[in-house]
C-alpha atoms as a PDB file:
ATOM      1  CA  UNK A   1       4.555  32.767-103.191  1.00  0.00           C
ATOM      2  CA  UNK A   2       4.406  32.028-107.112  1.00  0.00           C
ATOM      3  CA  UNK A   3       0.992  33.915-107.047  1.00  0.00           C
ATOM      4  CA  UNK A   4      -1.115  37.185-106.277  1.00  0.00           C
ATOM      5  CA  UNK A   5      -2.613  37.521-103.837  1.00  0.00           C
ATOM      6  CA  UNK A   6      -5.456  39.913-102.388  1.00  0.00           C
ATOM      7  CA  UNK A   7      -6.430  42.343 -99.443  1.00  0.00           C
ATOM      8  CA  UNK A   8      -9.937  44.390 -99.105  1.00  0.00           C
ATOM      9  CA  UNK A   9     -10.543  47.060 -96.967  1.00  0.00           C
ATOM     10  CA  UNK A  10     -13.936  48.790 -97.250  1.00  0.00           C
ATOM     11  CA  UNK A  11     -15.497  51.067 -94.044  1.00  0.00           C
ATOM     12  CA  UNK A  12     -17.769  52.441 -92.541  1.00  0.00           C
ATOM     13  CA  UNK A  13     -17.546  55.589 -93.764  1.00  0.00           C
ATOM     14  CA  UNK A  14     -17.708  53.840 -97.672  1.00  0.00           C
ATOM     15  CA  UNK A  15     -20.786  52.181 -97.194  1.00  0.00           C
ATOM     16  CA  UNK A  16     -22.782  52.790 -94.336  1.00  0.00           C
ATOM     17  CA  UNK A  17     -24.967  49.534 -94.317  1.00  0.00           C
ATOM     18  CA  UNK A  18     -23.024  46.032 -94.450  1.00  0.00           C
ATOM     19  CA  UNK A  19     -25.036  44.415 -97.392  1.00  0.00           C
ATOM     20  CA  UNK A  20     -23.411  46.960 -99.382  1.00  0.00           C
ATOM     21  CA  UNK A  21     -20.093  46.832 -98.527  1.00  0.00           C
ATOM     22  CA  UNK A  22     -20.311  43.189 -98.773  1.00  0.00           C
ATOM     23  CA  UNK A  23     -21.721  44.018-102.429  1.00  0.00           C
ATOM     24  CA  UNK A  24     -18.180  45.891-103.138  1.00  0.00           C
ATOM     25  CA  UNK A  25     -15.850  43.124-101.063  1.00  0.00           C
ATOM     26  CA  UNK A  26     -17.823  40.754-103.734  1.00  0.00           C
ATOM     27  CA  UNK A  27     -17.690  42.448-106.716  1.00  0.00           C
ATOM     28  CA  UNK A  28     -13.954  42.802-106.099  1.00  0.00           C
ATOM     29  CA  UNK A  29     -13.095  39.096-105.246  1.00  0.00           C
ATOM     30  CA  UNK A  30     -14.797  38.440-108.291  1.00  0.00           C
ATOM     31  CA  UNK A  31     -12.951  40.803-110.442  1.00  0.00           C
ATOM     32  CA  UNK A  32      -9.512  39.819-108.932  1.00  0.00           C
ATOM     33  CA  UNK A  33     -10.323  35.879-109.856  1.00  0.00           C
ATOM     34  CA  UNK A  34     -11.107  36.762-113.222  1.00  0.00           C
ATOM     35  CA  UNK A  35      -7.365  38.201-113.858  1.00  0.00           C
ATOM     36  CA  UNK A  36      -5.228  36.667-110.751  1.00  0.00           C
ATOM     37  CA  UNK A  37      -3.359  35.071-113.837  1.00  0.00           C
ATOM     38  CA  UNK A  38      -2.271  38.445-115.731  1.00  0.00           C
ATOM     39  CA  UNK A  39      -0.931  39.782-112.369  1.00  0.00           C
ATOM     40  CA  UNK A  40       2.188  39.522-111.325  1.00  0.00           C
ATOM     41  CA  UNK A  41       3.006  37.672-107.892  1.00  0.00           C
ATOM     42  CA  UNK A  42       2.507  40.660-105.665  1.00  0.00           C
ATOM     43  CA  UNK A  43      -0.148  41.259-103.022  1.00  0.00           C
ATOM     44  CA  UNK A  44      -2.608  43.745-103.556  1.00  0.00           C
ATOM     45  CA  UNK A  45      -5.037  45.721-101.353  1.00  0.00           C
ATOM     46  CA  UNK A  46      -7.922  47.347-102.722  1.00  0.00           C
ATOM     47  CA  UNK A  47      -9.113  50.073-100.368  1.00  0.00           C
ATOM     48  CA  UNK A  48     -12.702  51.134-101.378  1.00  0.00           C
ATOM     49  CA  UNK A  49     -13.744  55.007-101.581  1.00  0.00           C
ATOM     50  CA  UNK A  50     -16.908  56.615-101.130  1.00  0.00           C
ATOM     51  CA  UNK A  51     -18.059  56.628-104.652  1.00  0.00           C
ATOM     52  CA  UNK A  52     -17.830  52.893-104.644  1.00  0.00           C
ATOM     53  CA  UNK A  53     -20.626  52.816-101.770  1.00  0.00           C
ATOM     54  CA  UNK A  54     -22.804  54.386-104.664  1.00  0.00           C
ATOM     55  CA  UNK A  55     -21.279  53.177-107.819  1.00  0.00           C
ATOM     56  CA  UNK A  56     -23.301  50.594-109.885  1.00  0.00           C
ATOM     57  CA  UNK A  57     -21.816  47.037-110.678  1.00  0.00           C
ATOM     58  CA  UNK A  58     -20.938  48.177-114.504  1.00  0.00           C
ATOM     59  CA  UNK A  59     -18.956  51.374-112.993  1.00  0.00           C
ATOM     60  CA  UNK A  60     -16.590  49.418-110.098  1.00  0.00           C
ATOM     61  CA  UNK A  61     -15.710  46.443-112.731  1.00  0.00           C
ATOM     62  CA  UNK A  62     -14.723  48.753-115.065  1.00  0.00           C
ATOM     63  CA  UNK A  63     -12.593  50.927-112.760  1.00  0.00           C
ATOM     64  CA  UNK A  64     -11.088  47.229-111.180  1.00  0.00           C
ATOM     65  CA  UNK A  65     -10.156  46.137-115.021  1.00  0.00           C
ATOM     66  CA  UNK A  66      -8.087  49.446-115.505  1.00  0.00           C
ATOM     67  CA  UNK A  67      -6.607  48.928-111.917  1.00  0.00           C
ATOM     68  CA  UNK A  68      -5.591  45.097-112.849  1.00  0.00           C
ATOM     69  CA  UNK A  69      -4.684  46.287-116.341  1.00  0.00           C
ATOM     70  CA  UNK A  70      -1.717  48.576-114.468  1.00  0.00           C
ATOM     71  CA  UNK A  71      -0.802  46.001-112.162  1.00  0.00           C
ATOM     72  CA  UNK A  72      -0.204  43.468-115.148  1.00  0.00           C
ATOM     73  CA  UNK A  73       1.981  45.911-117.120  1.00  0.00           C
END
């Protein structure tokens, strides 16, 4: 397709409870909409780590903007 397009994988192990890891799948989505149009038509999976499970909003959209920032170079 003419567009990117995304993949989220966040366990168990990440965040124990599901209102947080639906926190991160959210945070994420929201992120990728935001700069879908600097990225280049690729699919992209974001695979979540344990420090996400305790990060704070401010912390996991600023690590996502450097992430997308790579992807649109």
């Amino acid at each position: 397709g003419g567009y990117a397009r995304l993949g989220i994988a966040v366990s168990r192990r990440t965040a124990p409870r599901s209102v947080d890891r639906n926190r991160i799948k959210r945070l994420v989505r929201e992120s990728f909409r935001t700069q879908q149009t600097n990225i280049e038509a690729n699919d992209v999976v974001v695979t979540a780590k344990r420090a996400a499970g305790a990060g704070s909003r401010e912390t996991l959209l600023r690590s996502l903007e450097g992430h997308w920032r790579c992807l649109a170079i």
